[in-house]
Protein backbone atom coordinates (compact mmCIF):
# COMPACT_ATOMS: atom_id res chain seq x y z
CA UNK A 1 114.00 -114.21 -132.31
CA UNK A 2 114.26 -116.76 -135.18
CA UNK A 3 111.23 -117.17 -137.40
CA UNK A 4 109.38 -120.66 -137.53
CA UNK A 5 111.00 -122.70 -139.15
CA UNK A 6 109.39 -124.72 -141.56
CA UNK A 7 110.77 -128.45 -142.93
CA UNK A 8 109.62 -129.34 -146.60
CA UNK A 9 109.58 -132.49 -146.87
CA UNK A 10 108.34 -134.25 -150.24
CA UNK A 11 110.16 -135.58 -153.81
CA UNK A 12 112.25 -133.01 -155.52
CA UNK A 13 112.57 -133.68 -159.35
CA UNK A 14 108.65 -134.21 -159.77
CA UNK A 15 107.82 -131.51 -157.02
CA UNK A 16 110.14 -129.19 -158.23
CA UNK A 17 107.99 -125.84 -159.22
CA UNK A 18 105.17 -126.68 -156.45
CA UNK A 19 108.17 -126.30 -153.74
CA UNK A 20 109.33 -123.16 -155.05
CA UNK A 21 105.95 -121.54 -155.00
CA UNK A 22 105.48 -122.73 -151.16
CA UNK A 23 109.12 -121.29 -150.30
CA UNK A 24 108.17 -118.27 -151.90
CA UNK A 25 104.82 -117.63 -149.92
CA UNK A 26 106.50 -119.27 -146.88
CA UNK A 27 109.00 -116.43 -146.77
CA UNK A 28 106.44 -113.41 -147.60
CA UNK A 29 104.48 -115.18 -144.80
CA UNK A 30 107.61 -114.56 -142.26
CA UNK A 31 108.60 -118.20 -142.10
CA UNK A 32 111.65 -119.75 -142.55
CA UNK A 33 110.88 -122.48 -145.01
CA UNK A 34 113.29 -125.43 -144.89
CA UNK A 35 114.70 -126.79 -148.08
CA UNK A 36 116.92 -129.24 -149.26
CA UNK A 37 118.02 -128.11 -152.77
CA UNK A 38 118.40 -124.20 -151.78
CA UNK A 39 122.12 -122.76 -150.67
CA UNK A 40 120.54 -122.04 -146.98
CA UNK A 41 120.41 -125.67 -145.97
CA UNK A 42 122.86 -126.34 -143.42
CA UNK A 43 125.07 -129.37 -144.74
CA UNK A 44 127.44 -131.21 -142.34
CA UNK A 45 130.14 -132.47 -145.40
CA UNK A 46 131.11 -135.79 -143.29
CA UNK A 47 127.34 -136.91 -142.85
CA UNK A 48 125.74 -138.90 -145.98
CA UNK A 49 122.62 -136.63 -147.04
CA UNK A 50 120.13 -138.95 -145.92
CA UNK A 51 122.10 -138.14 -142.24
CA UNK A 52 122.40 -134.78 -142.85
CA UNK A 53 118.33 -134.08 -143.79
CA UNK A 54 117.29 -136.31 -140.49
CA UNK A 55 119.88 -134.07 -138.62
CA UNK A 56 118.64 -130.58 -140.08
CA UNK A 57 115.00 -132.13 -139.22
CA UNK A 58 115.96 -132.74 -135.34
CA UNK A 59 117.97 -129.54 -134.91
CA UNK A 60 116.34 -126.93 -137.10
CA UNK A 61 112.72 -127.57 -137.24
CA UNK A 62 110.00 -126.21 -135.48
CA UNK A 63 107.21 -127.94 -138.12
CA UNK A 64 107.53 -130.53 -141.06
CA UNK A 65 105.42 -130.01 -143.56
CA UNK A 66 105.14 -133.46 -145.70
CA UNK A 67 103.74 -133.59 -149.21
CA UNK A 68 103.54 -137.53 -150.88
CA UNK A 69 102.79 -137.20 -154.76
CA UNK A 70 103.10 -140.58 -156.82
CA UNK A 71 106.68 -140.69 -156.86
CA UNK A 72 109.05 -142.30 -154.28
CA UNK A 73 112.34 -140.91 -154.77
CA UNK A 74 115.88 -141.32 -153.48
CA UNK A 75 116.30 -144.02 -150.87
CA UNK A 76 118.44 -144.59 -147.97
CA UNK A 77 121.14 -146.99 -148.73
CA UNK A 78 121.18 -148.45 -145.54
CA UNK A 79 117.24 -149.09 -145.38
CA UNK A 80 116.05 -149.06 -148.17
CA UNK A 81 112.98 -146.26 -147.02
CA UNK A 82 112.81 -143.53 -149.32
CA UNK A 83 114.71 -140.37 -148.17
CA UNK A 84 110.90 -138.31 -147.33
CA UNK A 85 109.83 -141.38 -145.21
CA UNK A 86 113.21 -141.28 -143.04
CA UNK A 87 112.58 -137.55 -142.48
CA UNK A 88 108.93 -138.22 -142.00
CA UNK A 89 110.18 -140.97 -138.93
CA UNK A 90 112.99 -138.22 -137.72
CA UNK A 91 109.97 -135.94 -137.35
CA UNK A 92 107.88 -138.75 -135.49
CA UNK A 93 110.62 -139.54 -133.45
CA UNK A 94 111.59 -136.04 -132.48
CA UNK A 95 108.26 -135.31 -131.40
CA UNK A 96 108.02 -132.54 -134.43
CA UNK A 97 104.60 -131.64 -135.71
CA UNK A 98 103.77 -132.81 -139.37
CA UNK A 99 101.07 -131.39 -141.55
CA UNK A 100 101.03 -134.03 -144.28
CA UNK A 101 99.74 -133.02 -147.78
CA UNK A 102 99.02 -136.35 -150.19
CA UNK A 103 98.20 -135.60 -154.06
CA UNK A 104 94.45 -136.42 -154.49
CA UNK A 105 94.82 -138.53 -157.81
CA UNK A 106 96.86 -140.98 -155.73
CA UNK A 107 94.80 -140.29 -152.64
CA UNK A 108 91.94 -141.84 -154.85
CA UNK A 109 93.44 -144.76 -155.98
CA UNK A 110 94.98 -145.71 -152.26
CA UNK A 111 91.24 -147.85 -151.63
CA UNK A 112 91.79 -149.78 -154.83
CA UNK A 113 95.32 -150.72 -153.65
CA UNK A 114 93.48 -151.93 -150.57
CA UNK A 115 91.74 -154.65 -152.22
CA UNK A 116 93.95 -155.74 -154.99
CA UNK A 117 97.25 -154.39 -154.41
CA UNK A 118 98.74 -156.45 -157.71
CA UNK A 119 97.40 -153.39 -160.26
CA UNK A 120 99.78 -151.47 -161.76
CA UNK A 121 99.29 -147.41 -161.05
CA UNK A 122 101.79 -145.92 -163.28
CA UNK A 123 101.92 -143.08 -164.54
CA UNK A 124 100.17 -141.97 -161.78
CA UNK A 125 101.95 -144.28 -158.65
CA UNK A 126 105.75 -145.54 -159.50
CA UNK A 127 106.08 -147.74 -156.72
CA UNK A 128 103.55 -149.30 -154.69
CA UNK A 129 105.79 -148.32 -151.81
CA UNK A 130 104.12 -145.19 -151.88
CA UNK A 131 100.90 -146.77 -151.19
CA UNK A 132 102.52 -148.07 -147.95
CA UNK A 133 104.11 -145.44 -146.90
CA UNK A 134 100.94 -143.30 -146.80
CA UNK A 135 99.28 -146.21 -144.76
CA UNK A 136 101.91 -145.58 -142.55
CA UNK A 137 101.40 -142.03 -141.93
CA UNK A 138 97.44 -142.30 -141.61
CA UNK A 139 98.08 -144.89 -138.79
CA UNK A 140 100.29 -142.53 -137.05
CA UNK A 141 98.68 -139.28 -137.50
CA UNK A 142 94.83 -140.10 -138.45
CA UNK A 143 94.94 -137.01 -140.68
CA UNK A 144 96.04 -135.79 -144.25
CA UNK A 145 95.04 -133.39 -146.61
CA UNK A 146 94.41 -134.04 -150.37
CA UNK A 147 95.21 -131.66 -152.96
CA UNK A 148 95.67 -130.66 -156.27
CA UNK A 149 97.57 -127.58 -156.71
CA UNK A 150 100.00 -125.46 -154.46
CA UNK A 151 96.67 -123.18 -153.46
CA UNK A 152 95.55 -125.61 -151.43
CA UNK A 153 98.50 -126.75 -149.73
CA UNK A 154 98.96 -122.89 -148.89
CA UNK A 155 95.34 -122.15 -147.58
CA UNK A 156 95.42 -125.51 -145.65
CA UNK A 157 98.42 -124.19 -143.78
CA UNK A 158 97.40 -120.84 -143.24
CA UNK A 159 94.36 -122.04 -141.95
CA UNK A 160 96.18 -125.01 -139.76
CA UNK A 161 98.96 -122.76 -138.15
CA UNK A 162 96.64 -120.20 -137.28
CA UNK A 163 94.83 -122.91 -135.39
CA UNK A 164 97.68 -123.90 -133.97
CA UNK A 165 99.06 -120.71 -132.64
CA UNK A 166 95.23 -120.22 -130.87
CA UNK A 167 95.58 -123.72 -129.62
CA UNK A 168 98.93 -122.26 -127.86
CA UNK A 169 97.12 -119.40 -126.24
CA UNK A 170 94.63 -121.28 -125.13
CA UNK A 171 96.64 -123.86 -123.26
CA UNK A 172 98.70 -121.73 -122.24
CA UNK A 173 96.05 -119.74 -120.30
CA UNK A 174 94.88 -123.12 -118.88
CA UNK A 175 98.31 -124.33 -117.87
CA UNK A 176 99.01 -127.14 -120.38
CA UNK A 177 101.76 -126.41 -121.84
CA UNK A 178 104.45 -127.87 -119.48
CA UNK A 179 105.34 -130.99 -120.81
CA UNK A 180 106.06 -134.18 -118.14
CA UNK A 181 110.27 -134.76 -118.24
CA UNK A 182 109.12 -138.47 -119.13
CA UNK A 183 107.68 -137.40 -122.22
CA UNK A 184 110.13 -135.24 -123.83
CA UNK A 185 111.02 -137.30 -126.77
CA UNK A 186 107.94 -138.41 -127.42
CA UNK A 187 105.84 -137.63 -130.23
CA UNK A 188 103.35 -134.78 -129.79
CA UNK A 189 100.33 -136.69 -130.33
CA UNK A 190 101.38 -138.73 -127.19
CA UNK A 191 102.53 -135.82 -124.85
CA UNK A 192 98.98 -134.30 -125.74
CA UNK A 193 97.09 -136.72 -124.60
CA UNK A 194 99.17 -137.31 -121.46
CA UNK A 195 99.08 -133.51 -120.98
CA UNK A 196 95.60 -133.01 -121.61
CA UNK A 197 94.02 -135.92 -120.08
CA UNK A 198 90.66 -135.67 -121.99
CA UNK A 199 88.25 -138.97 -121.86
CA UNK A 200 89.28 -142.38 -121.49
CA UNK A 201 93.07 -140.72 -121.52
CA UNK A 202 94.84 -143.66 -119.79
CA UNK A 203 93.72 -146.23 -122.50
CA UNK A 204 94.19 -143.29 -125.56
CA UNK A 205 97.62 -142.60 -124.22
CA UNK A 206 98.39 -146.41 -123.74
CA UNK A 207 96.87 -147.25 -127.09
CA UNK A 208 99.24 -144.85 -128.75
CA UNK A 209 102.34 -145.85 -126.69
CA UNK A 210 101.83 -149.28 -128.09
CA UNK A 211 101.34 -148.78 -131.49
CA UNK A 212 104.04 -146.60 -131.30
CA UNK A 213 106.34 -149.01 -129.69
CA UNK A 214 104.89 -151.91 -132.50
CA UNK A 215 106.13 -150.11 -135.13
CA UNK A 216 109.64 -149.55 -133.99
CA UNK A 217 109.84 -153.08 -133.43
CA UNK A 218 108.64 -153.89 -136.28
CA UNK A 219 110.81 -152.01 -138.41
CA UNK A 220 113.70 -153.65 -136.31
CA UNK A 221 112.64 -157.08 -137.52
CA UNK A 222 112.50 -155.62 -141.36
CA UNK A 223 115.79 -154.63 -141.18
CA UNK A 224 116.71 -158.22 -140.01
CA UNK A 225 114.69 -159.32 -142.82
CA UNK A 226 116.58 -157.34 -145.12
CA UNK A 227 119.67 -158.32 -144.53
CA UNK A 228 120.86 -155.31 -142.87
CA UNK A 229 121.37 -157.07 -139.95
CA UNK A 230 124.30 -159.16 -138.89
CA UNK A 231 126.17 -160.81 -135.86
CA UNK A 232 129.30 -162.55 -135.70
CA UNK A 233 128.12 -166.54 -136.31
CA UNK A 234 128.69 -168.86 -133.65
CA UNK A 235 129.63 -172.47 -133.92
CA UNK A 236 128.21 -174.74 -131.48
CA UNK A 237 129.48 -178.58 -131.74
CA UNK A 238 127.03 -181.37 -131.00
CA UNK A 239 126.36 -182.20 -127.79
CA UNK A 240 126.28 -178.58 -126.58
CA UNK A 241 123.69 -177.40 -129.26
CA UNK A 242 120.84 -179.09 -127.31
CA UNK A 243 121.54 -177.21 -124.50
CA UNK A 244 121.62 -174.17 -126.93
CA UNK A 245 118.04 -175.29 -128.09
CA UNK A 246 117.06 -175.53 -124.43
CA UNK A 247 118.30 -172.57 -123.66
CA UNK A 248 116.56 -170.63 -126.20
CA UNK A 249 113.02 -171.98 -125.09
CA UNK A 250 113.65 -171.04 -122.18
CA UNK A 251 114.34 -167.79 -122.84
CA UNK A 252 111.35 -167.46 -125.47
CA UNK A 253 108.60 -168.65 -122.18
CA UNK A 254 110.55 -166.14 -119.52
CA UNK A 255 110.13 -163.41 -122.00
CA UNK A 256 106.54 -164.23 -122.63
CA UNK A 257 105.54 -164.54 -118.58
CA UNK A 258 107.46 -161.75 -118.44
CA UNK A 259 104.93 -159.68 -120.92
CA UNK A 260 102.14 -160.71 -119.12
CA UNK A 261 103.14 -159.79 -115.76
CA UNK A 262 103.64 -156.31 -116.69
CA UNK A 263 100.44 -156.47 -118.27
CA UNK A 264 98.53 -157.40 -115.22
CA UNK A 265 100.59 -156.34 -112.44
CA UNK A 266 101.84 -152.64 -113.91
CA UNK A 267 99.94 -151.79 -116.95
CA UNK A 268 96.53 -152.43 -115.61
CA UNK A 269 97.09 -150.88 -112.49
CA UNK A 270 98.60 -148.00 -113.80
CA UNK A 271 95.13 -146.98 -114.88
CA UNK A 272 93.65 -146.41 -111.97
CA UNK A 273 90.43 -147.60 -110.00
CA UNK A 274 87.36 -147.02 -111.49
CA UNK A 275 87.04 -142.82 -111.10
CA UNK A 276 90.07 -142.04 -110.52
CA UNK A 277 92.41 -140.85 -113.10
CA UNK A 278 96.10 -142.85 -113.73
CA UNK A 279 99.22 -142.25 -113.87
CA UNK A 280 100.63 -141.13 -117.18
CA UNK A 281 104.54 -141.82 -116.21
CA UNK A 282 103.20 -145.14 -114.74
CA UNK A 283 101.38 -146.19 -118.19
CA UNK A 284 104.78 -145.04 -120.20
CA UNK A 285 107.04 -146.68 -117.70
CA UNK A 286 104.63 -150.19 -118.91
CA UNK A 287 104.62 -149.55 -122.04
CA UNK A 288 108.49 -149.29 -122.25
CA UNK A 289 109.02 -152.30 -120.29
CA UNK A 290 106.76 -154.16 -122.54
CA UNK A 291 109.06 -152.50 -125.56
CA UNK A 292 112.40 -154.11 -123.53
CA UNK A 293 111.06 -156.99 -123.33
CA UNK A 294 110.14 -157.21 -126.90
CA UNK A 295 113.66 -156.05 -128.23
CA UNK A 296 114.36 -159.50 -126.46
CA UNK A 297 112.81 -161.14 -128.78
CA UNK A 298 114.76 -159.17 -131.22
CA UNK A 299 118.39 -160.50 -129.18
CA UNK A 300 116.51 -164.06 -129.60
CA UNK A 301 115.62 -164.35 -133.18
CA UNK A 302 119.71 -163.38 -133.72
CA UNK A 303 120.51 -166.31 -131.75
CA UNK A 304 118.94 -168.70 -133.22
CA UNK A 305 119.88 -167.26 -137.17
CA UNK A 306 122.87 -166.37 -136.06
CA UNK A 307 124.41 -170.10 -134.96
CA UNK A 308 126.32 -172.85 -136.99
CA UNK A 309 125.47 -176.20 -135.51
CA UNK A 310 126.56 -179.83 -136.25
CA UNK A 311 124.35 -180.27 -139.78
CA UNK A 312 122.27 -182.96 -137.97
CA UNK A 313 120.41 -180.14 -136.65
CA UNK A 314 120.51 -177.41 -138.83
CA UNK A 315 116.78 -177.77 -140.29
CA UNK A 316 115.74 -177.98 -136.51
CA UNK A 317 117.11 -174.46 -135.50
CA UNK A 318 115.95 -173.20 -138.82
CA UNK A 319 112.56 -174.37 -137.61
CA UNK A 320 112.54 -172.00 -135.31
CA UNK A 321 113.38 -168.59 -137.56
CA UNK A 322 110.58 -166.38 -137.24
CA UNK A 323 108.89 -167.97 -134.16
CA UNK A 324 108.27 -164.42 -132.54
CA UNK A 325 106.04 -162.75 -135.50
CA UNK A 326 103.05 -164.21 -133.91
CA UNK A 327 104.19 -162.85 -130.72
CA UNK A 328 104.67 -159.22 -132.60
CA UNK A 329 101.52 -159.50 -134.40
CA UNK A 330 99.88 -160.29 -130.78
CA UNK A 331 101.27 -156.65 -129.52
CA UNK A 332 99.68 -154.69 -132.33
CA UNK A 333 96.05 -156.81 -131.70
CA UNK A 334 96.53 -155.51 -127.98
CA UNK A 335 97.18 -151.77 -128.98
CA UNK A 336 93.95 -152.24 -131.38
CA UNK A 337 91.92 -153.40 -128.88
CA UNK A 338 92.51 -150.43 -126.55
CA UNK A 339 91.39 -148.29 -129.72
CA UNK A 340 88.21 -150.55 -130.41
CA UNK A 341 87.59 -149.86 -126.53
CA UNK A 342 88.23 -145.95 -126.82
CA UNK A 343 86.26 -145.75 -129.88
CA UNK A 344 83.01 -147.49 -128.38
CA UNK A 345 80.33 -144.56 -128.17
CA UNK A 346 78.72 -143.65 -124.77
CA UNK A 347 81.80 -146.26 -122.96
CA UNK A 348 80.77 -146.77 -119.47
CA UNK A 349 81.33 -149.48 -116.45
CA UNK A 350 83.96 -152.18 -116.15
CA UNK A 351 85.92 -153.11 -119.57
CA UNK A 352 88.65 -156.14 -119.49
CA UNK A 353 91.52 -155.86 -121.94
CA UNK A 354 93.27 -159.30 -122.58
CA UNK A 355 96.64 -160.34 -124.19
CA UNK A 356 96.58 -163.84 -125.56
CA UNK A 357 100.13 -164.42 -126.69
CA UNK A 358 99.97 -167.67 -129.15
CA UNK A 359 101.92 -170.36 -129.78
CA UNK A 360 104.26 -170.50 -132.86
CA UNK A 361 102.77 -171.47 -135.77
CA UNK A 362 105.80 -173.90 -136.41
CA UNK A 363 106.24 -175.55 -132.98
CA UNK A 364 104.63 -179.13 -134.26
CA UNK A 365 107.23 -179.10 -136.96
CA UNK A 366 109.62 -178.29 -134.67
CA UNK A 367 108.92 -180.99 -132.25
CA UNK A 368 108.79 -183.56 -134.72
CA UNK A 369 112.23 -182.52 -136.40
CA UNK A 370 113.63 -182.76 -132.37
CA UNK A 371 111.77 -186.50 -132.07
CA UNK A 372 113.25 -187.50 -135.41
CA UNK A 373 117.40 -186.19 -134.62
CA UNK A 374 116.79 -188.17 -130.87
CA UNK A 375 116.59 -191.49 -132.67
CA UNK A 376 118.85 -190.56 -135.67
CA UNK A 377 122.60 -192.72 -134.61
CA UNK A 378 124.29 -190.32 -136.66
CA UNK A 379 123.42 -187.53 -134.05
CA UNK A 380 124.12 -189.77 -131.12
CA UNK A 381 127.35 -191.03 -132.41
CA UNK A 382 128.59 -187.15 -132.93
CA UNK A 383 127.24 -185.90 -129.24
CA UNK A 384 129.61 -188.97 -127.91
CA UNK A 385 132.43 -187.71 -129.63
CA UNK A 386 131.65 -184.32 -128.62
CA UNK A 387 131.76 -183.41 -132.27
C-alpha cells in the first residue's frame, strides 16, 4: 500500500531550508511528502506548472499541508492568485484536508491590517495580498496554526494526524465513514457535518454550503472584473435595444423571484419540522439551485457589458454594470445569518431566517438616463429609421 501522501504547499525561494527539514522528517516519519522542486514530482510536460501542481494536488494527495510566510510568490497568469492559493482552492475544491501553518510575525500584524490596511509591512509582508489570502483561509477553515520555526510545524502535525487517524477509528466503529454520493466533491468540512449530523446540523451544513457557493461566485465576478473575461460583442441597432433593456429586467426580477422561491418553498422545508432532523441531499440540492440561479446573474452582467448599442444609449446600459453586487453581497448576509443563528448559545424554539434581496443601488440613475433618451429626437429619429 502507498504511504500518505503529503502536499507541501507554501513559497519556495523564502521557504527553501524550512521545506527541506519537513521532507526530511516527513519521510523518516513514513510519509510521502509532496514537493514541487524535488525530481519525484510527477510533471505532465504539456500542462503549464500552475496546471500541473493543481493536477498533482487532485490526483496524488491524501493531505495538503499549507504554510503562508510574508511572501506571495509566483502567480497564475491567468488569475492573477498566487500559485499556493490556487493549490490551496484545488485542495478546497477536491475535498482534500489542509492543515494550514501561517508565520506568527505576520500572524501578528494580520489585526493591524484589519483596521488600516494602507500601512506598509515590508520586510516582514511583500504584498498585502497575503493579508487576504489568509482571510480567506480562516473563513473557510476557522483554524490555523502560528509558528516560528520548523519544530513547531512538525509537532503540530504529529500531534494533528495522530488525531486524525483516532478520529478514523472512531467513526469507523460508529459507522460514519460512508460518505452520501451527493457529497463526493465536496469539501470535507461539509461532508462532516452532513455525515455527522451533530446540533443544529441542517443550518451548519446550509451555512457552509452557502458560503461556499458565495465564494465561487464571487471569484467568478473577479475574474470578470479583471478582464479575464470576454464574449463576442453584440451590436444591437436602435429600436431593438429597448427591447434588449426590457429584456434584461426582466430577466434580473425572474431570477430574483426565482431565489426566493427556493428559499421558502425548498430550502426551508428541507430542514425539517421542528424535531425532526432534514434532509442533507435536500439542503445541497437548495443550495445548488440557489448557486444556478446566481451564475445567472453571472450570464446577465455579460449581457449587458458585453453589447454595442446605438451611442444614444450607451451611458444607459452602462448604468446598469454591476447591478447584481448588491444581490451577491445579499447571499453572503444570508449564509452569515445562519452562522449568527448556529452560534447563539443555549438556541431553542422557532427561529425565522429571511433573505431581503435589495434594489440596485443605481436604479434612480438608471431611470432618469431612460426618461431623458424617451424625449431626446435624436433617439426617436434613429428608432424610425431602424438605425
Amino acid at each position: 500500500m502507498h504511504p500518505l501522501s503529503i502536499f507541501v504547499s507554501s513559497t519556495c525561494y523564502d521557504l527553501k531550508s524550512l521545506r527541506e527539514h519537513l521532507r526530511s522528517e516527513l519521510e523518516s516519519w513514513g510519509y510521502d511528502p509532496v514537493l514541487s522542486e524535488y525530481p519525484s514530482f510527477p510533471v505532465s510536460p504539456e500542462l503549464t506548472t500552475v496546471e500541473n501542481c493543481k493536477r498533482v494536488v487532485r490526483e496524488r494527495a491524501d493531505l495538503l499541508v499549507l504554510i503562508v510566510g510574508g511572501k506571495r510568490g509566483s502567480l497564475d497568469p491567468q488569475t492573477k492568485k498566487s500559485v499556493v492559493n490556487s493549490e490551496y482552492q484545488e485542495a478546497r475544491l477536491t475535498g482534500l484536508d489542509s492543515i494550514v501553518f501561517v508565520d506568527k510575525q505576520v500572524w501578528d500584524l494580520l489585526p493591524i491590517y484589519r483596521s488600516n490596511k494602507e500601512i506598509n509591512f515590508a520586510p516582514v509582508v511583500d504584498n498585502p495580498a497575503v493579508f487576504s489570502f489568509i482571510e480567506q483561509i480562516v473563513e473557510d477553515t476557522k483554524w490555523v496554526f502560528p509558528f516560528i520555526r520548523t519544530e513547531d510545524i512538525l509537532t503540530t502535525l504529529r500531534v494533528q494526524l495522530s488525531t486524525r487517524f483516532r478520529d478514523l477509528l472512531v467513526r469507523s466503529r460508529q459507522n460514519r465513514l460512508c460518505i452520501p454520493s451527493a457529497f463526493a466533491t465536496e469539501s470535507g468540512y461539509i461532508t462532516r457535518i452532513a455525515v455527522d449530523k451533530d446540533e443544529l446540523w441542517e443550518y451548519k451544513l446550509a451555512c457552509a454550503l452557502l458560503k461556499d457557493r458565495s465564494r465561487r461566485i464571487d471569484e467568478r465576478f473577479a475574474e470578470l472584473e479583471s478582464g479575464f473575461v470576454v464574449r463576442r460583442t453584440k451590436f444591437l441597432p436602435a429600436p431593438d435595444t429597448i427591447n434588449y433593456i426590457q429584456n434584461l429586467l426582466d430577466d434580473l426580477v425572474n431570477t430574483i423571484q426565482a431565489v426566493s422561491k427556493v428559499l421558502s418553498e425548498q430550502l426551508t422545508p428541507s430542514f425539517g419540522p421542528l424535531g425532526t432532523p432534514g434532509d442533507a441531499e435536500k439542503i445541497k440540492a437548495a443550495c445548488d439551485n440557489i448557486y444556478s440561479l446566481y451564475l445567472t446573474l453571472f450570464e446577465w452582467e455579460l449581457d449587458v457589458r458585453f453589447v454595442r448599442s446605438h451611442e444614444a444609449f450607451a451611458e444607459l446600459l452602462k448604468k446598469m454594470y454591476g447591478w447584481t453586487t448588491e444581490m451577491r453581497a445579499d447571499l453572503r448576509r444570508l449564509a452569515y445569518e445562519f452562522d449568527t443563528l448556529v452560534s447563539t448559545p443555549n438556541l431553542s424554539g422557532n427561529h425565522t431566517i429571511t433573505m431581503t434581496i435589495n434594489s440596485p443601488a443605481g436604479l434612480q440613475a438608471f431611470a432618469d438616463e431612460l426618461h431623458r433618451i424617451a424625449q431626446d429626437p435624436r433617439v426617436l429619429a434613429a428608432i424610425a429609421r431602424g438605425a
